[in-house]
Protein backbone atom coordinates (compact mmCIF):
# COMPACT_ATOMS: atom_id res chain seq x y z
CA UNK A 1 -14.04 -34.88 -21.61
CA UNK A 2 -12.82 -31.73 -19.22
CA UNK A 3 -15.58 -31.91 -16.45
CA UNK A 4 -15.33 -28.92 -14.11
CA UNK A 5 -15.40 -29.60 -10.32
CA UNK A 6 -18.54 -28.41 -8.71
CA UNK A 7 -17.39 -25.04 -6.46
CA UNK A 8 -17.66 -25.95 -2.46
CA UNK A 9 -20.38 -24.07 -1.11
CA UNK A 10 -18.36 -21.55 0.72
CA UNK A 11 -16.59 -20.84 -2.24
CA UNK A 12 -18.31 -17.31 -2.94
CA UNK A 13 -17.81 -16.48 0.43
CA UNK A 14 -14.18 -17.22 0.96
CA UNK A 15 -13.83 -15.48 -2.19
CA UNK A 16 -14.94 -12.39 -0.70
CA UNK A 17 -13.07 -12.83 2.43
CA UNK A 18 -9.91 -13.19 -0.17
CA UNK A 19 -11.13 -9.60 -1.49
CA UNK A 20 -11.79 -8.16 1.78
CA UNK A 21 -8.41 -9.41 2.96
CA UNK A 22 -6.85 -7.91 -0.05
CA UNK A 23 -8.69 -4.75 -0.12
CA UNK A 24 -7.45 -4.11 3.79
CA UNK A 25 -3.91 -5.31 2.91
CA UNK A 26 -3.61 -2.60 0.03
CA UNK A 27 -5.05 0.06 2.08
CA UNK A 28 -3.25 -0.61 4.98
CA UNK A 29 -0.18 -0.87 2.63
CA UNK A 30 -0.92 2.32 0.97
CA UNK A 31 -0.84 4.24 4.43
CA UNK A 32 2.67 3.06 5.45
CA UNK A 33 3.94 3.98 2.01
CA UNK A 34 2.62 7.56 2.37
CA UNK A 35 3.64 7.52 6.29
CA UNK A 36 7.52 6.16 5.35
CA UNK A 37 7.44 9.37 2.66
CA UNK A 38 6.02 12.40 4.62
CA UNK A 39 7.65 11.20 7.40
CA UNK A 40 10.72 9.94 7.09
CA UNK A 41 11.20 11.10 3.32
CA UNK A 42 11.77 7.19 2.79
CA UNK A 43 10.38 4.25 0.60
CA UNK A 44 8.20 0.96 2.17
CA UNK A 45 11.23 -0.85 0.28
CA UNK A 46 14.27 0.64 1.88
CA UNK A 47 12.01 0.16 5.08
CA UNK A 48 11.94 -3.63 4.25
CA UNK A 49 15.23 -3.52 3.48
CA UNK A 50 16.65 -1.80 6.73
CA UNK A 51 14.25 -4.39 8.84
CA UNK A 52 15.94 -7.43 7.61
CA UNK A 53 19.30 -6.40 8.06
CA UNK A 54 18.71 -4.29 11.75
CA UNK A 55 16.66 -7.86 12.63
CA UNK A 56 19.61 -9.81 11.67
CA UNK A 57 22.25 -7.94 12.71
CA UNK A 58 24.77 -9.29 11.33
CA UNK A 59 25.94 -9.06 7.38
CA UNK A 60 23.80 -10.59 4.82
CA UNK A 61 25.44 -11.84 1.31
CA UNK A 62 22.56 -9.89 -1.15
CA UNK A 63 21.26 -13.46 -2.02
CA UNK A 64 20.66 -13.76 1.46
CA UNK A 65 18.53 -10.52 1.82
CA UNK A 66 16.74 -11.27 -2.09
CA UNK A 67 15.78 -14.57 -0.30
CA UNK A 68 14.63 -13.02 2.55
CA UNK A 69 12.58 -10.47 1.02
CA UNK A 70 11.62 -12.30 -1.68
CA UNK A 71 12.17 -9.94 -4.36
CA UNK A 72 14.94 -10.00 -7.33
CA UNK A 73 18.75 -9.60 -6.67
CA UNK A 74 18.43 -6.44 -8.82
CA UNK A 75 15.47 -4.70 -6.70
CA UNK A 76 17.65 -5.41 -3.56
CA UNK A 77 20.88 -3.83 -5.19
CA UNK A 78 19.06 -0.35 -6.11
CA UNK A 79 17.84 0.13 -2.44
CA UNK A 80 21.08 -1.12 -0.77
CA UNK A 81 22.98 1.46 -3.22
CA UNK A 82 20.64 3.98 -2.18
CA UNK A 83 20.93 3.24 1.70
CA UNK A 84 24.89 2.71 0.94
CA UNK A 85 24.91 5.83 -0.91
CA UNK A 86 23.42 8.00 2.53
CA UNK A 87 25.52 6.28 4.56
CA UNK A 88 23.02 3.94 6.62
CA UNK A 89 24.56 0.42 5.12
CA UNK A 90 27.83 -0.33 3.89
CA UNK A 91 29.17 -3.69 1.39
CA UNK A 92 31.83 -5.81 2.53
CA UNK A 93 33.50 -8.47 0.14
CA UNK A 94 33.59 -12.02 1.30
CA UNK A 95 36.91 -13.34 2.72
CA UNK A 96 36.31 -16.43 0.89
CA UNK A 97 34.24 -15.73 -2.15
CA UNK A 98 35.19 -12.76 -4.33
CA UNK A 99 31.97 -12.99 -6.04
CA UNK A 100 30.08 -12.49 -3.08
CA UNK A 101 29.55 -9.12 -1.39
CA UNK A 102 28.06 -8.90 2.33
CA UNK A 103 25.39 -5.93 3.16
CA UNK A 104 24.77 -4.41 6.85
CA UNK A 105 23.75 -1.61 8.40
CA UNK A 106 25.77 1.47 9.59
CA UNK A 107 25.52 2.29 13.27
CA UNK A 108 23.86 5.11 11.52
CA UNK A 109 21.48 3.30 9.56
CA UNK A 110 20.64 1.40 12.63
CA UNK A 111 19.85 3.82 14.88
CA UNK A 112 17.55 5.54 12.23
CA UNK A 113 15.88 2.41 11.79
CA UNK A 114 15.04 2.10 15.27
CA UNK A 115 13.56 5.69 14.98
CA UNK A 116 11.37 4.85 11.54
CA UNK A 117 10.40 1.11 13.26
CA UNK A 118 9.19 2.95 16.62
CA UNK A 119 6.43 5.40 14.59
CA UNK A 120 6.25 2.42 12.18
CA UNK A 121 4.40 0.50 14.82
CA UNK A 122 2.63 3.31 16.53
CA UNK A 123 1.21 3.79 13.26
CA UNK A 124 -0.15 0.27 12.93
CA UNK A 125 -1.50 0.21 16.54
CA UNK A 126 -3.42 3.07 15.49
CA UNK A 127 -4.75 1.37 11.80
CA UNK A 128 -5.76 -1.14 13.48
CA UNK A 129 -6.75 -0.05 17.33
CA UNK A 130 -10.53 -1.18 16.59
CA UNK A 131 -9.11 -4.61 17.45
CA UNK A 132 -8.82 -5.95 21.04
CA UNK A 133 -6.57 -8.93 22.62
CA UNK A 134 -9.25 -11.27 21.74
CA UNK A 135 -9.79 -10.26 18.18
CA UNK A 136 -5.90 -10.41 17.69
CA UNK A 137 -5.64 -13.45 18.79
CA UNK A 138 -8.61 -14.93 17.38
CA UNK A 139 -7.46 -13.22 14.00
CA UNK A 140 -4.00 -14.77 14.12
CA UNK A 141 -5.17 -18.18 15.26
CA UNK A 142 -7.87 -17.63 11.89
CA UNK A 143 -4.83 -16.84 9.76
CA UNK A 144 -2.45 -19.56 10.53
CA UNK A 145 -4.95 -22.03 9.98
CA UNK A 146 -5.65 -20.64 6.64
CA UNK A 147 -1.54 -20.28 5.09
CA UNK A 148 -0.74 -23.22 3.60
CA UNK A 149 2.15 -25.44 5.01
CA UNK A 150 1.67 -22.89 8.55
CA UNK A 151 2.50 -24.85 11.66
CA UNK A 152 -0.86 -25.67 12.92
CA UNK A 153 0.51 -25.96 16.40
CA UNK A 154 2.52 -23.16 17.10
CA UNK A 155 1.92 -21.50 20.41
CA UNK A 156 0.26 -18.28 20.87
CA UNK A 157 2.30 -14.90 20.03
């Protein structure tokens, strides 16, 4: 016989936290995609994209940057042909590996990105500038004890 645990009794109400949570995520996530499109006629993708490489700055194989972004091999080629394509990253073959290519940034794309990134984070300062220092940090201390497998004792920041 299948007997069904009995639900905690916070259950309902983490439940709606989880759909809160969600709700802002999707919101907030649907105001960046608009902002990337009016105003830098650009995708949240290629934005994710141009982040990992500009924060690594130096060339990723496309494994690397699938890993990092944690979407497909295939959804990182079309955007990395596209930013190839205008001239803000460029593919490099591996010295050692002909099978595997190396993506980076143009001095180009860089520099844009540092333009898009700048408004990128005025525009979340102002989503979210009902929020103080102590809510942040209360928030983020909240958060990493809810991820699973977080660090529990990382320092503030």
């Amino acid at each position: 016989m299948n007997v069904k645990p009995e639900p905690s009794p916070l259950s309902k109400r983490r439940l709606k936290m989880w759909l809160r949570m969600l709700r802002l995520t999707r919101t907030v996530e649907a105001d960046l995609r608009d902002f990337l499109r009016r105003e830098h006629e650009t995708t949240l993708p290629r934005f994710d994209v141009m982040a990992a490489l500009y924060r690594r700055r130096e060339a990723l194989t496309m494994s690397e940057l699938s890993r990092l972004l944690l979407v497909s091999n295939g959804n990182a080629t079309a955007v990395v042909d596209r930013l190839e394509k205008d001239g803000l990253a460029r593919r490099s073959p591996s010295p050692t590996d002909r099978r595997t290519v190396h993506v980076a940034l143009t001095e180009e794309g860089a520099r844009a990105f540092e333009g898009m990134a700048r408004e990128h984070e005025a525009r979340i300062d102002r989503l979210f500038d009902g929020l103080d220092g102590e809510d942040l940090d209360a928030l983020r201390d909240i958060l990493r004890r809810a991820l699973p497998g977080e660090d529990k004792t990382k320092g503030r920041g």
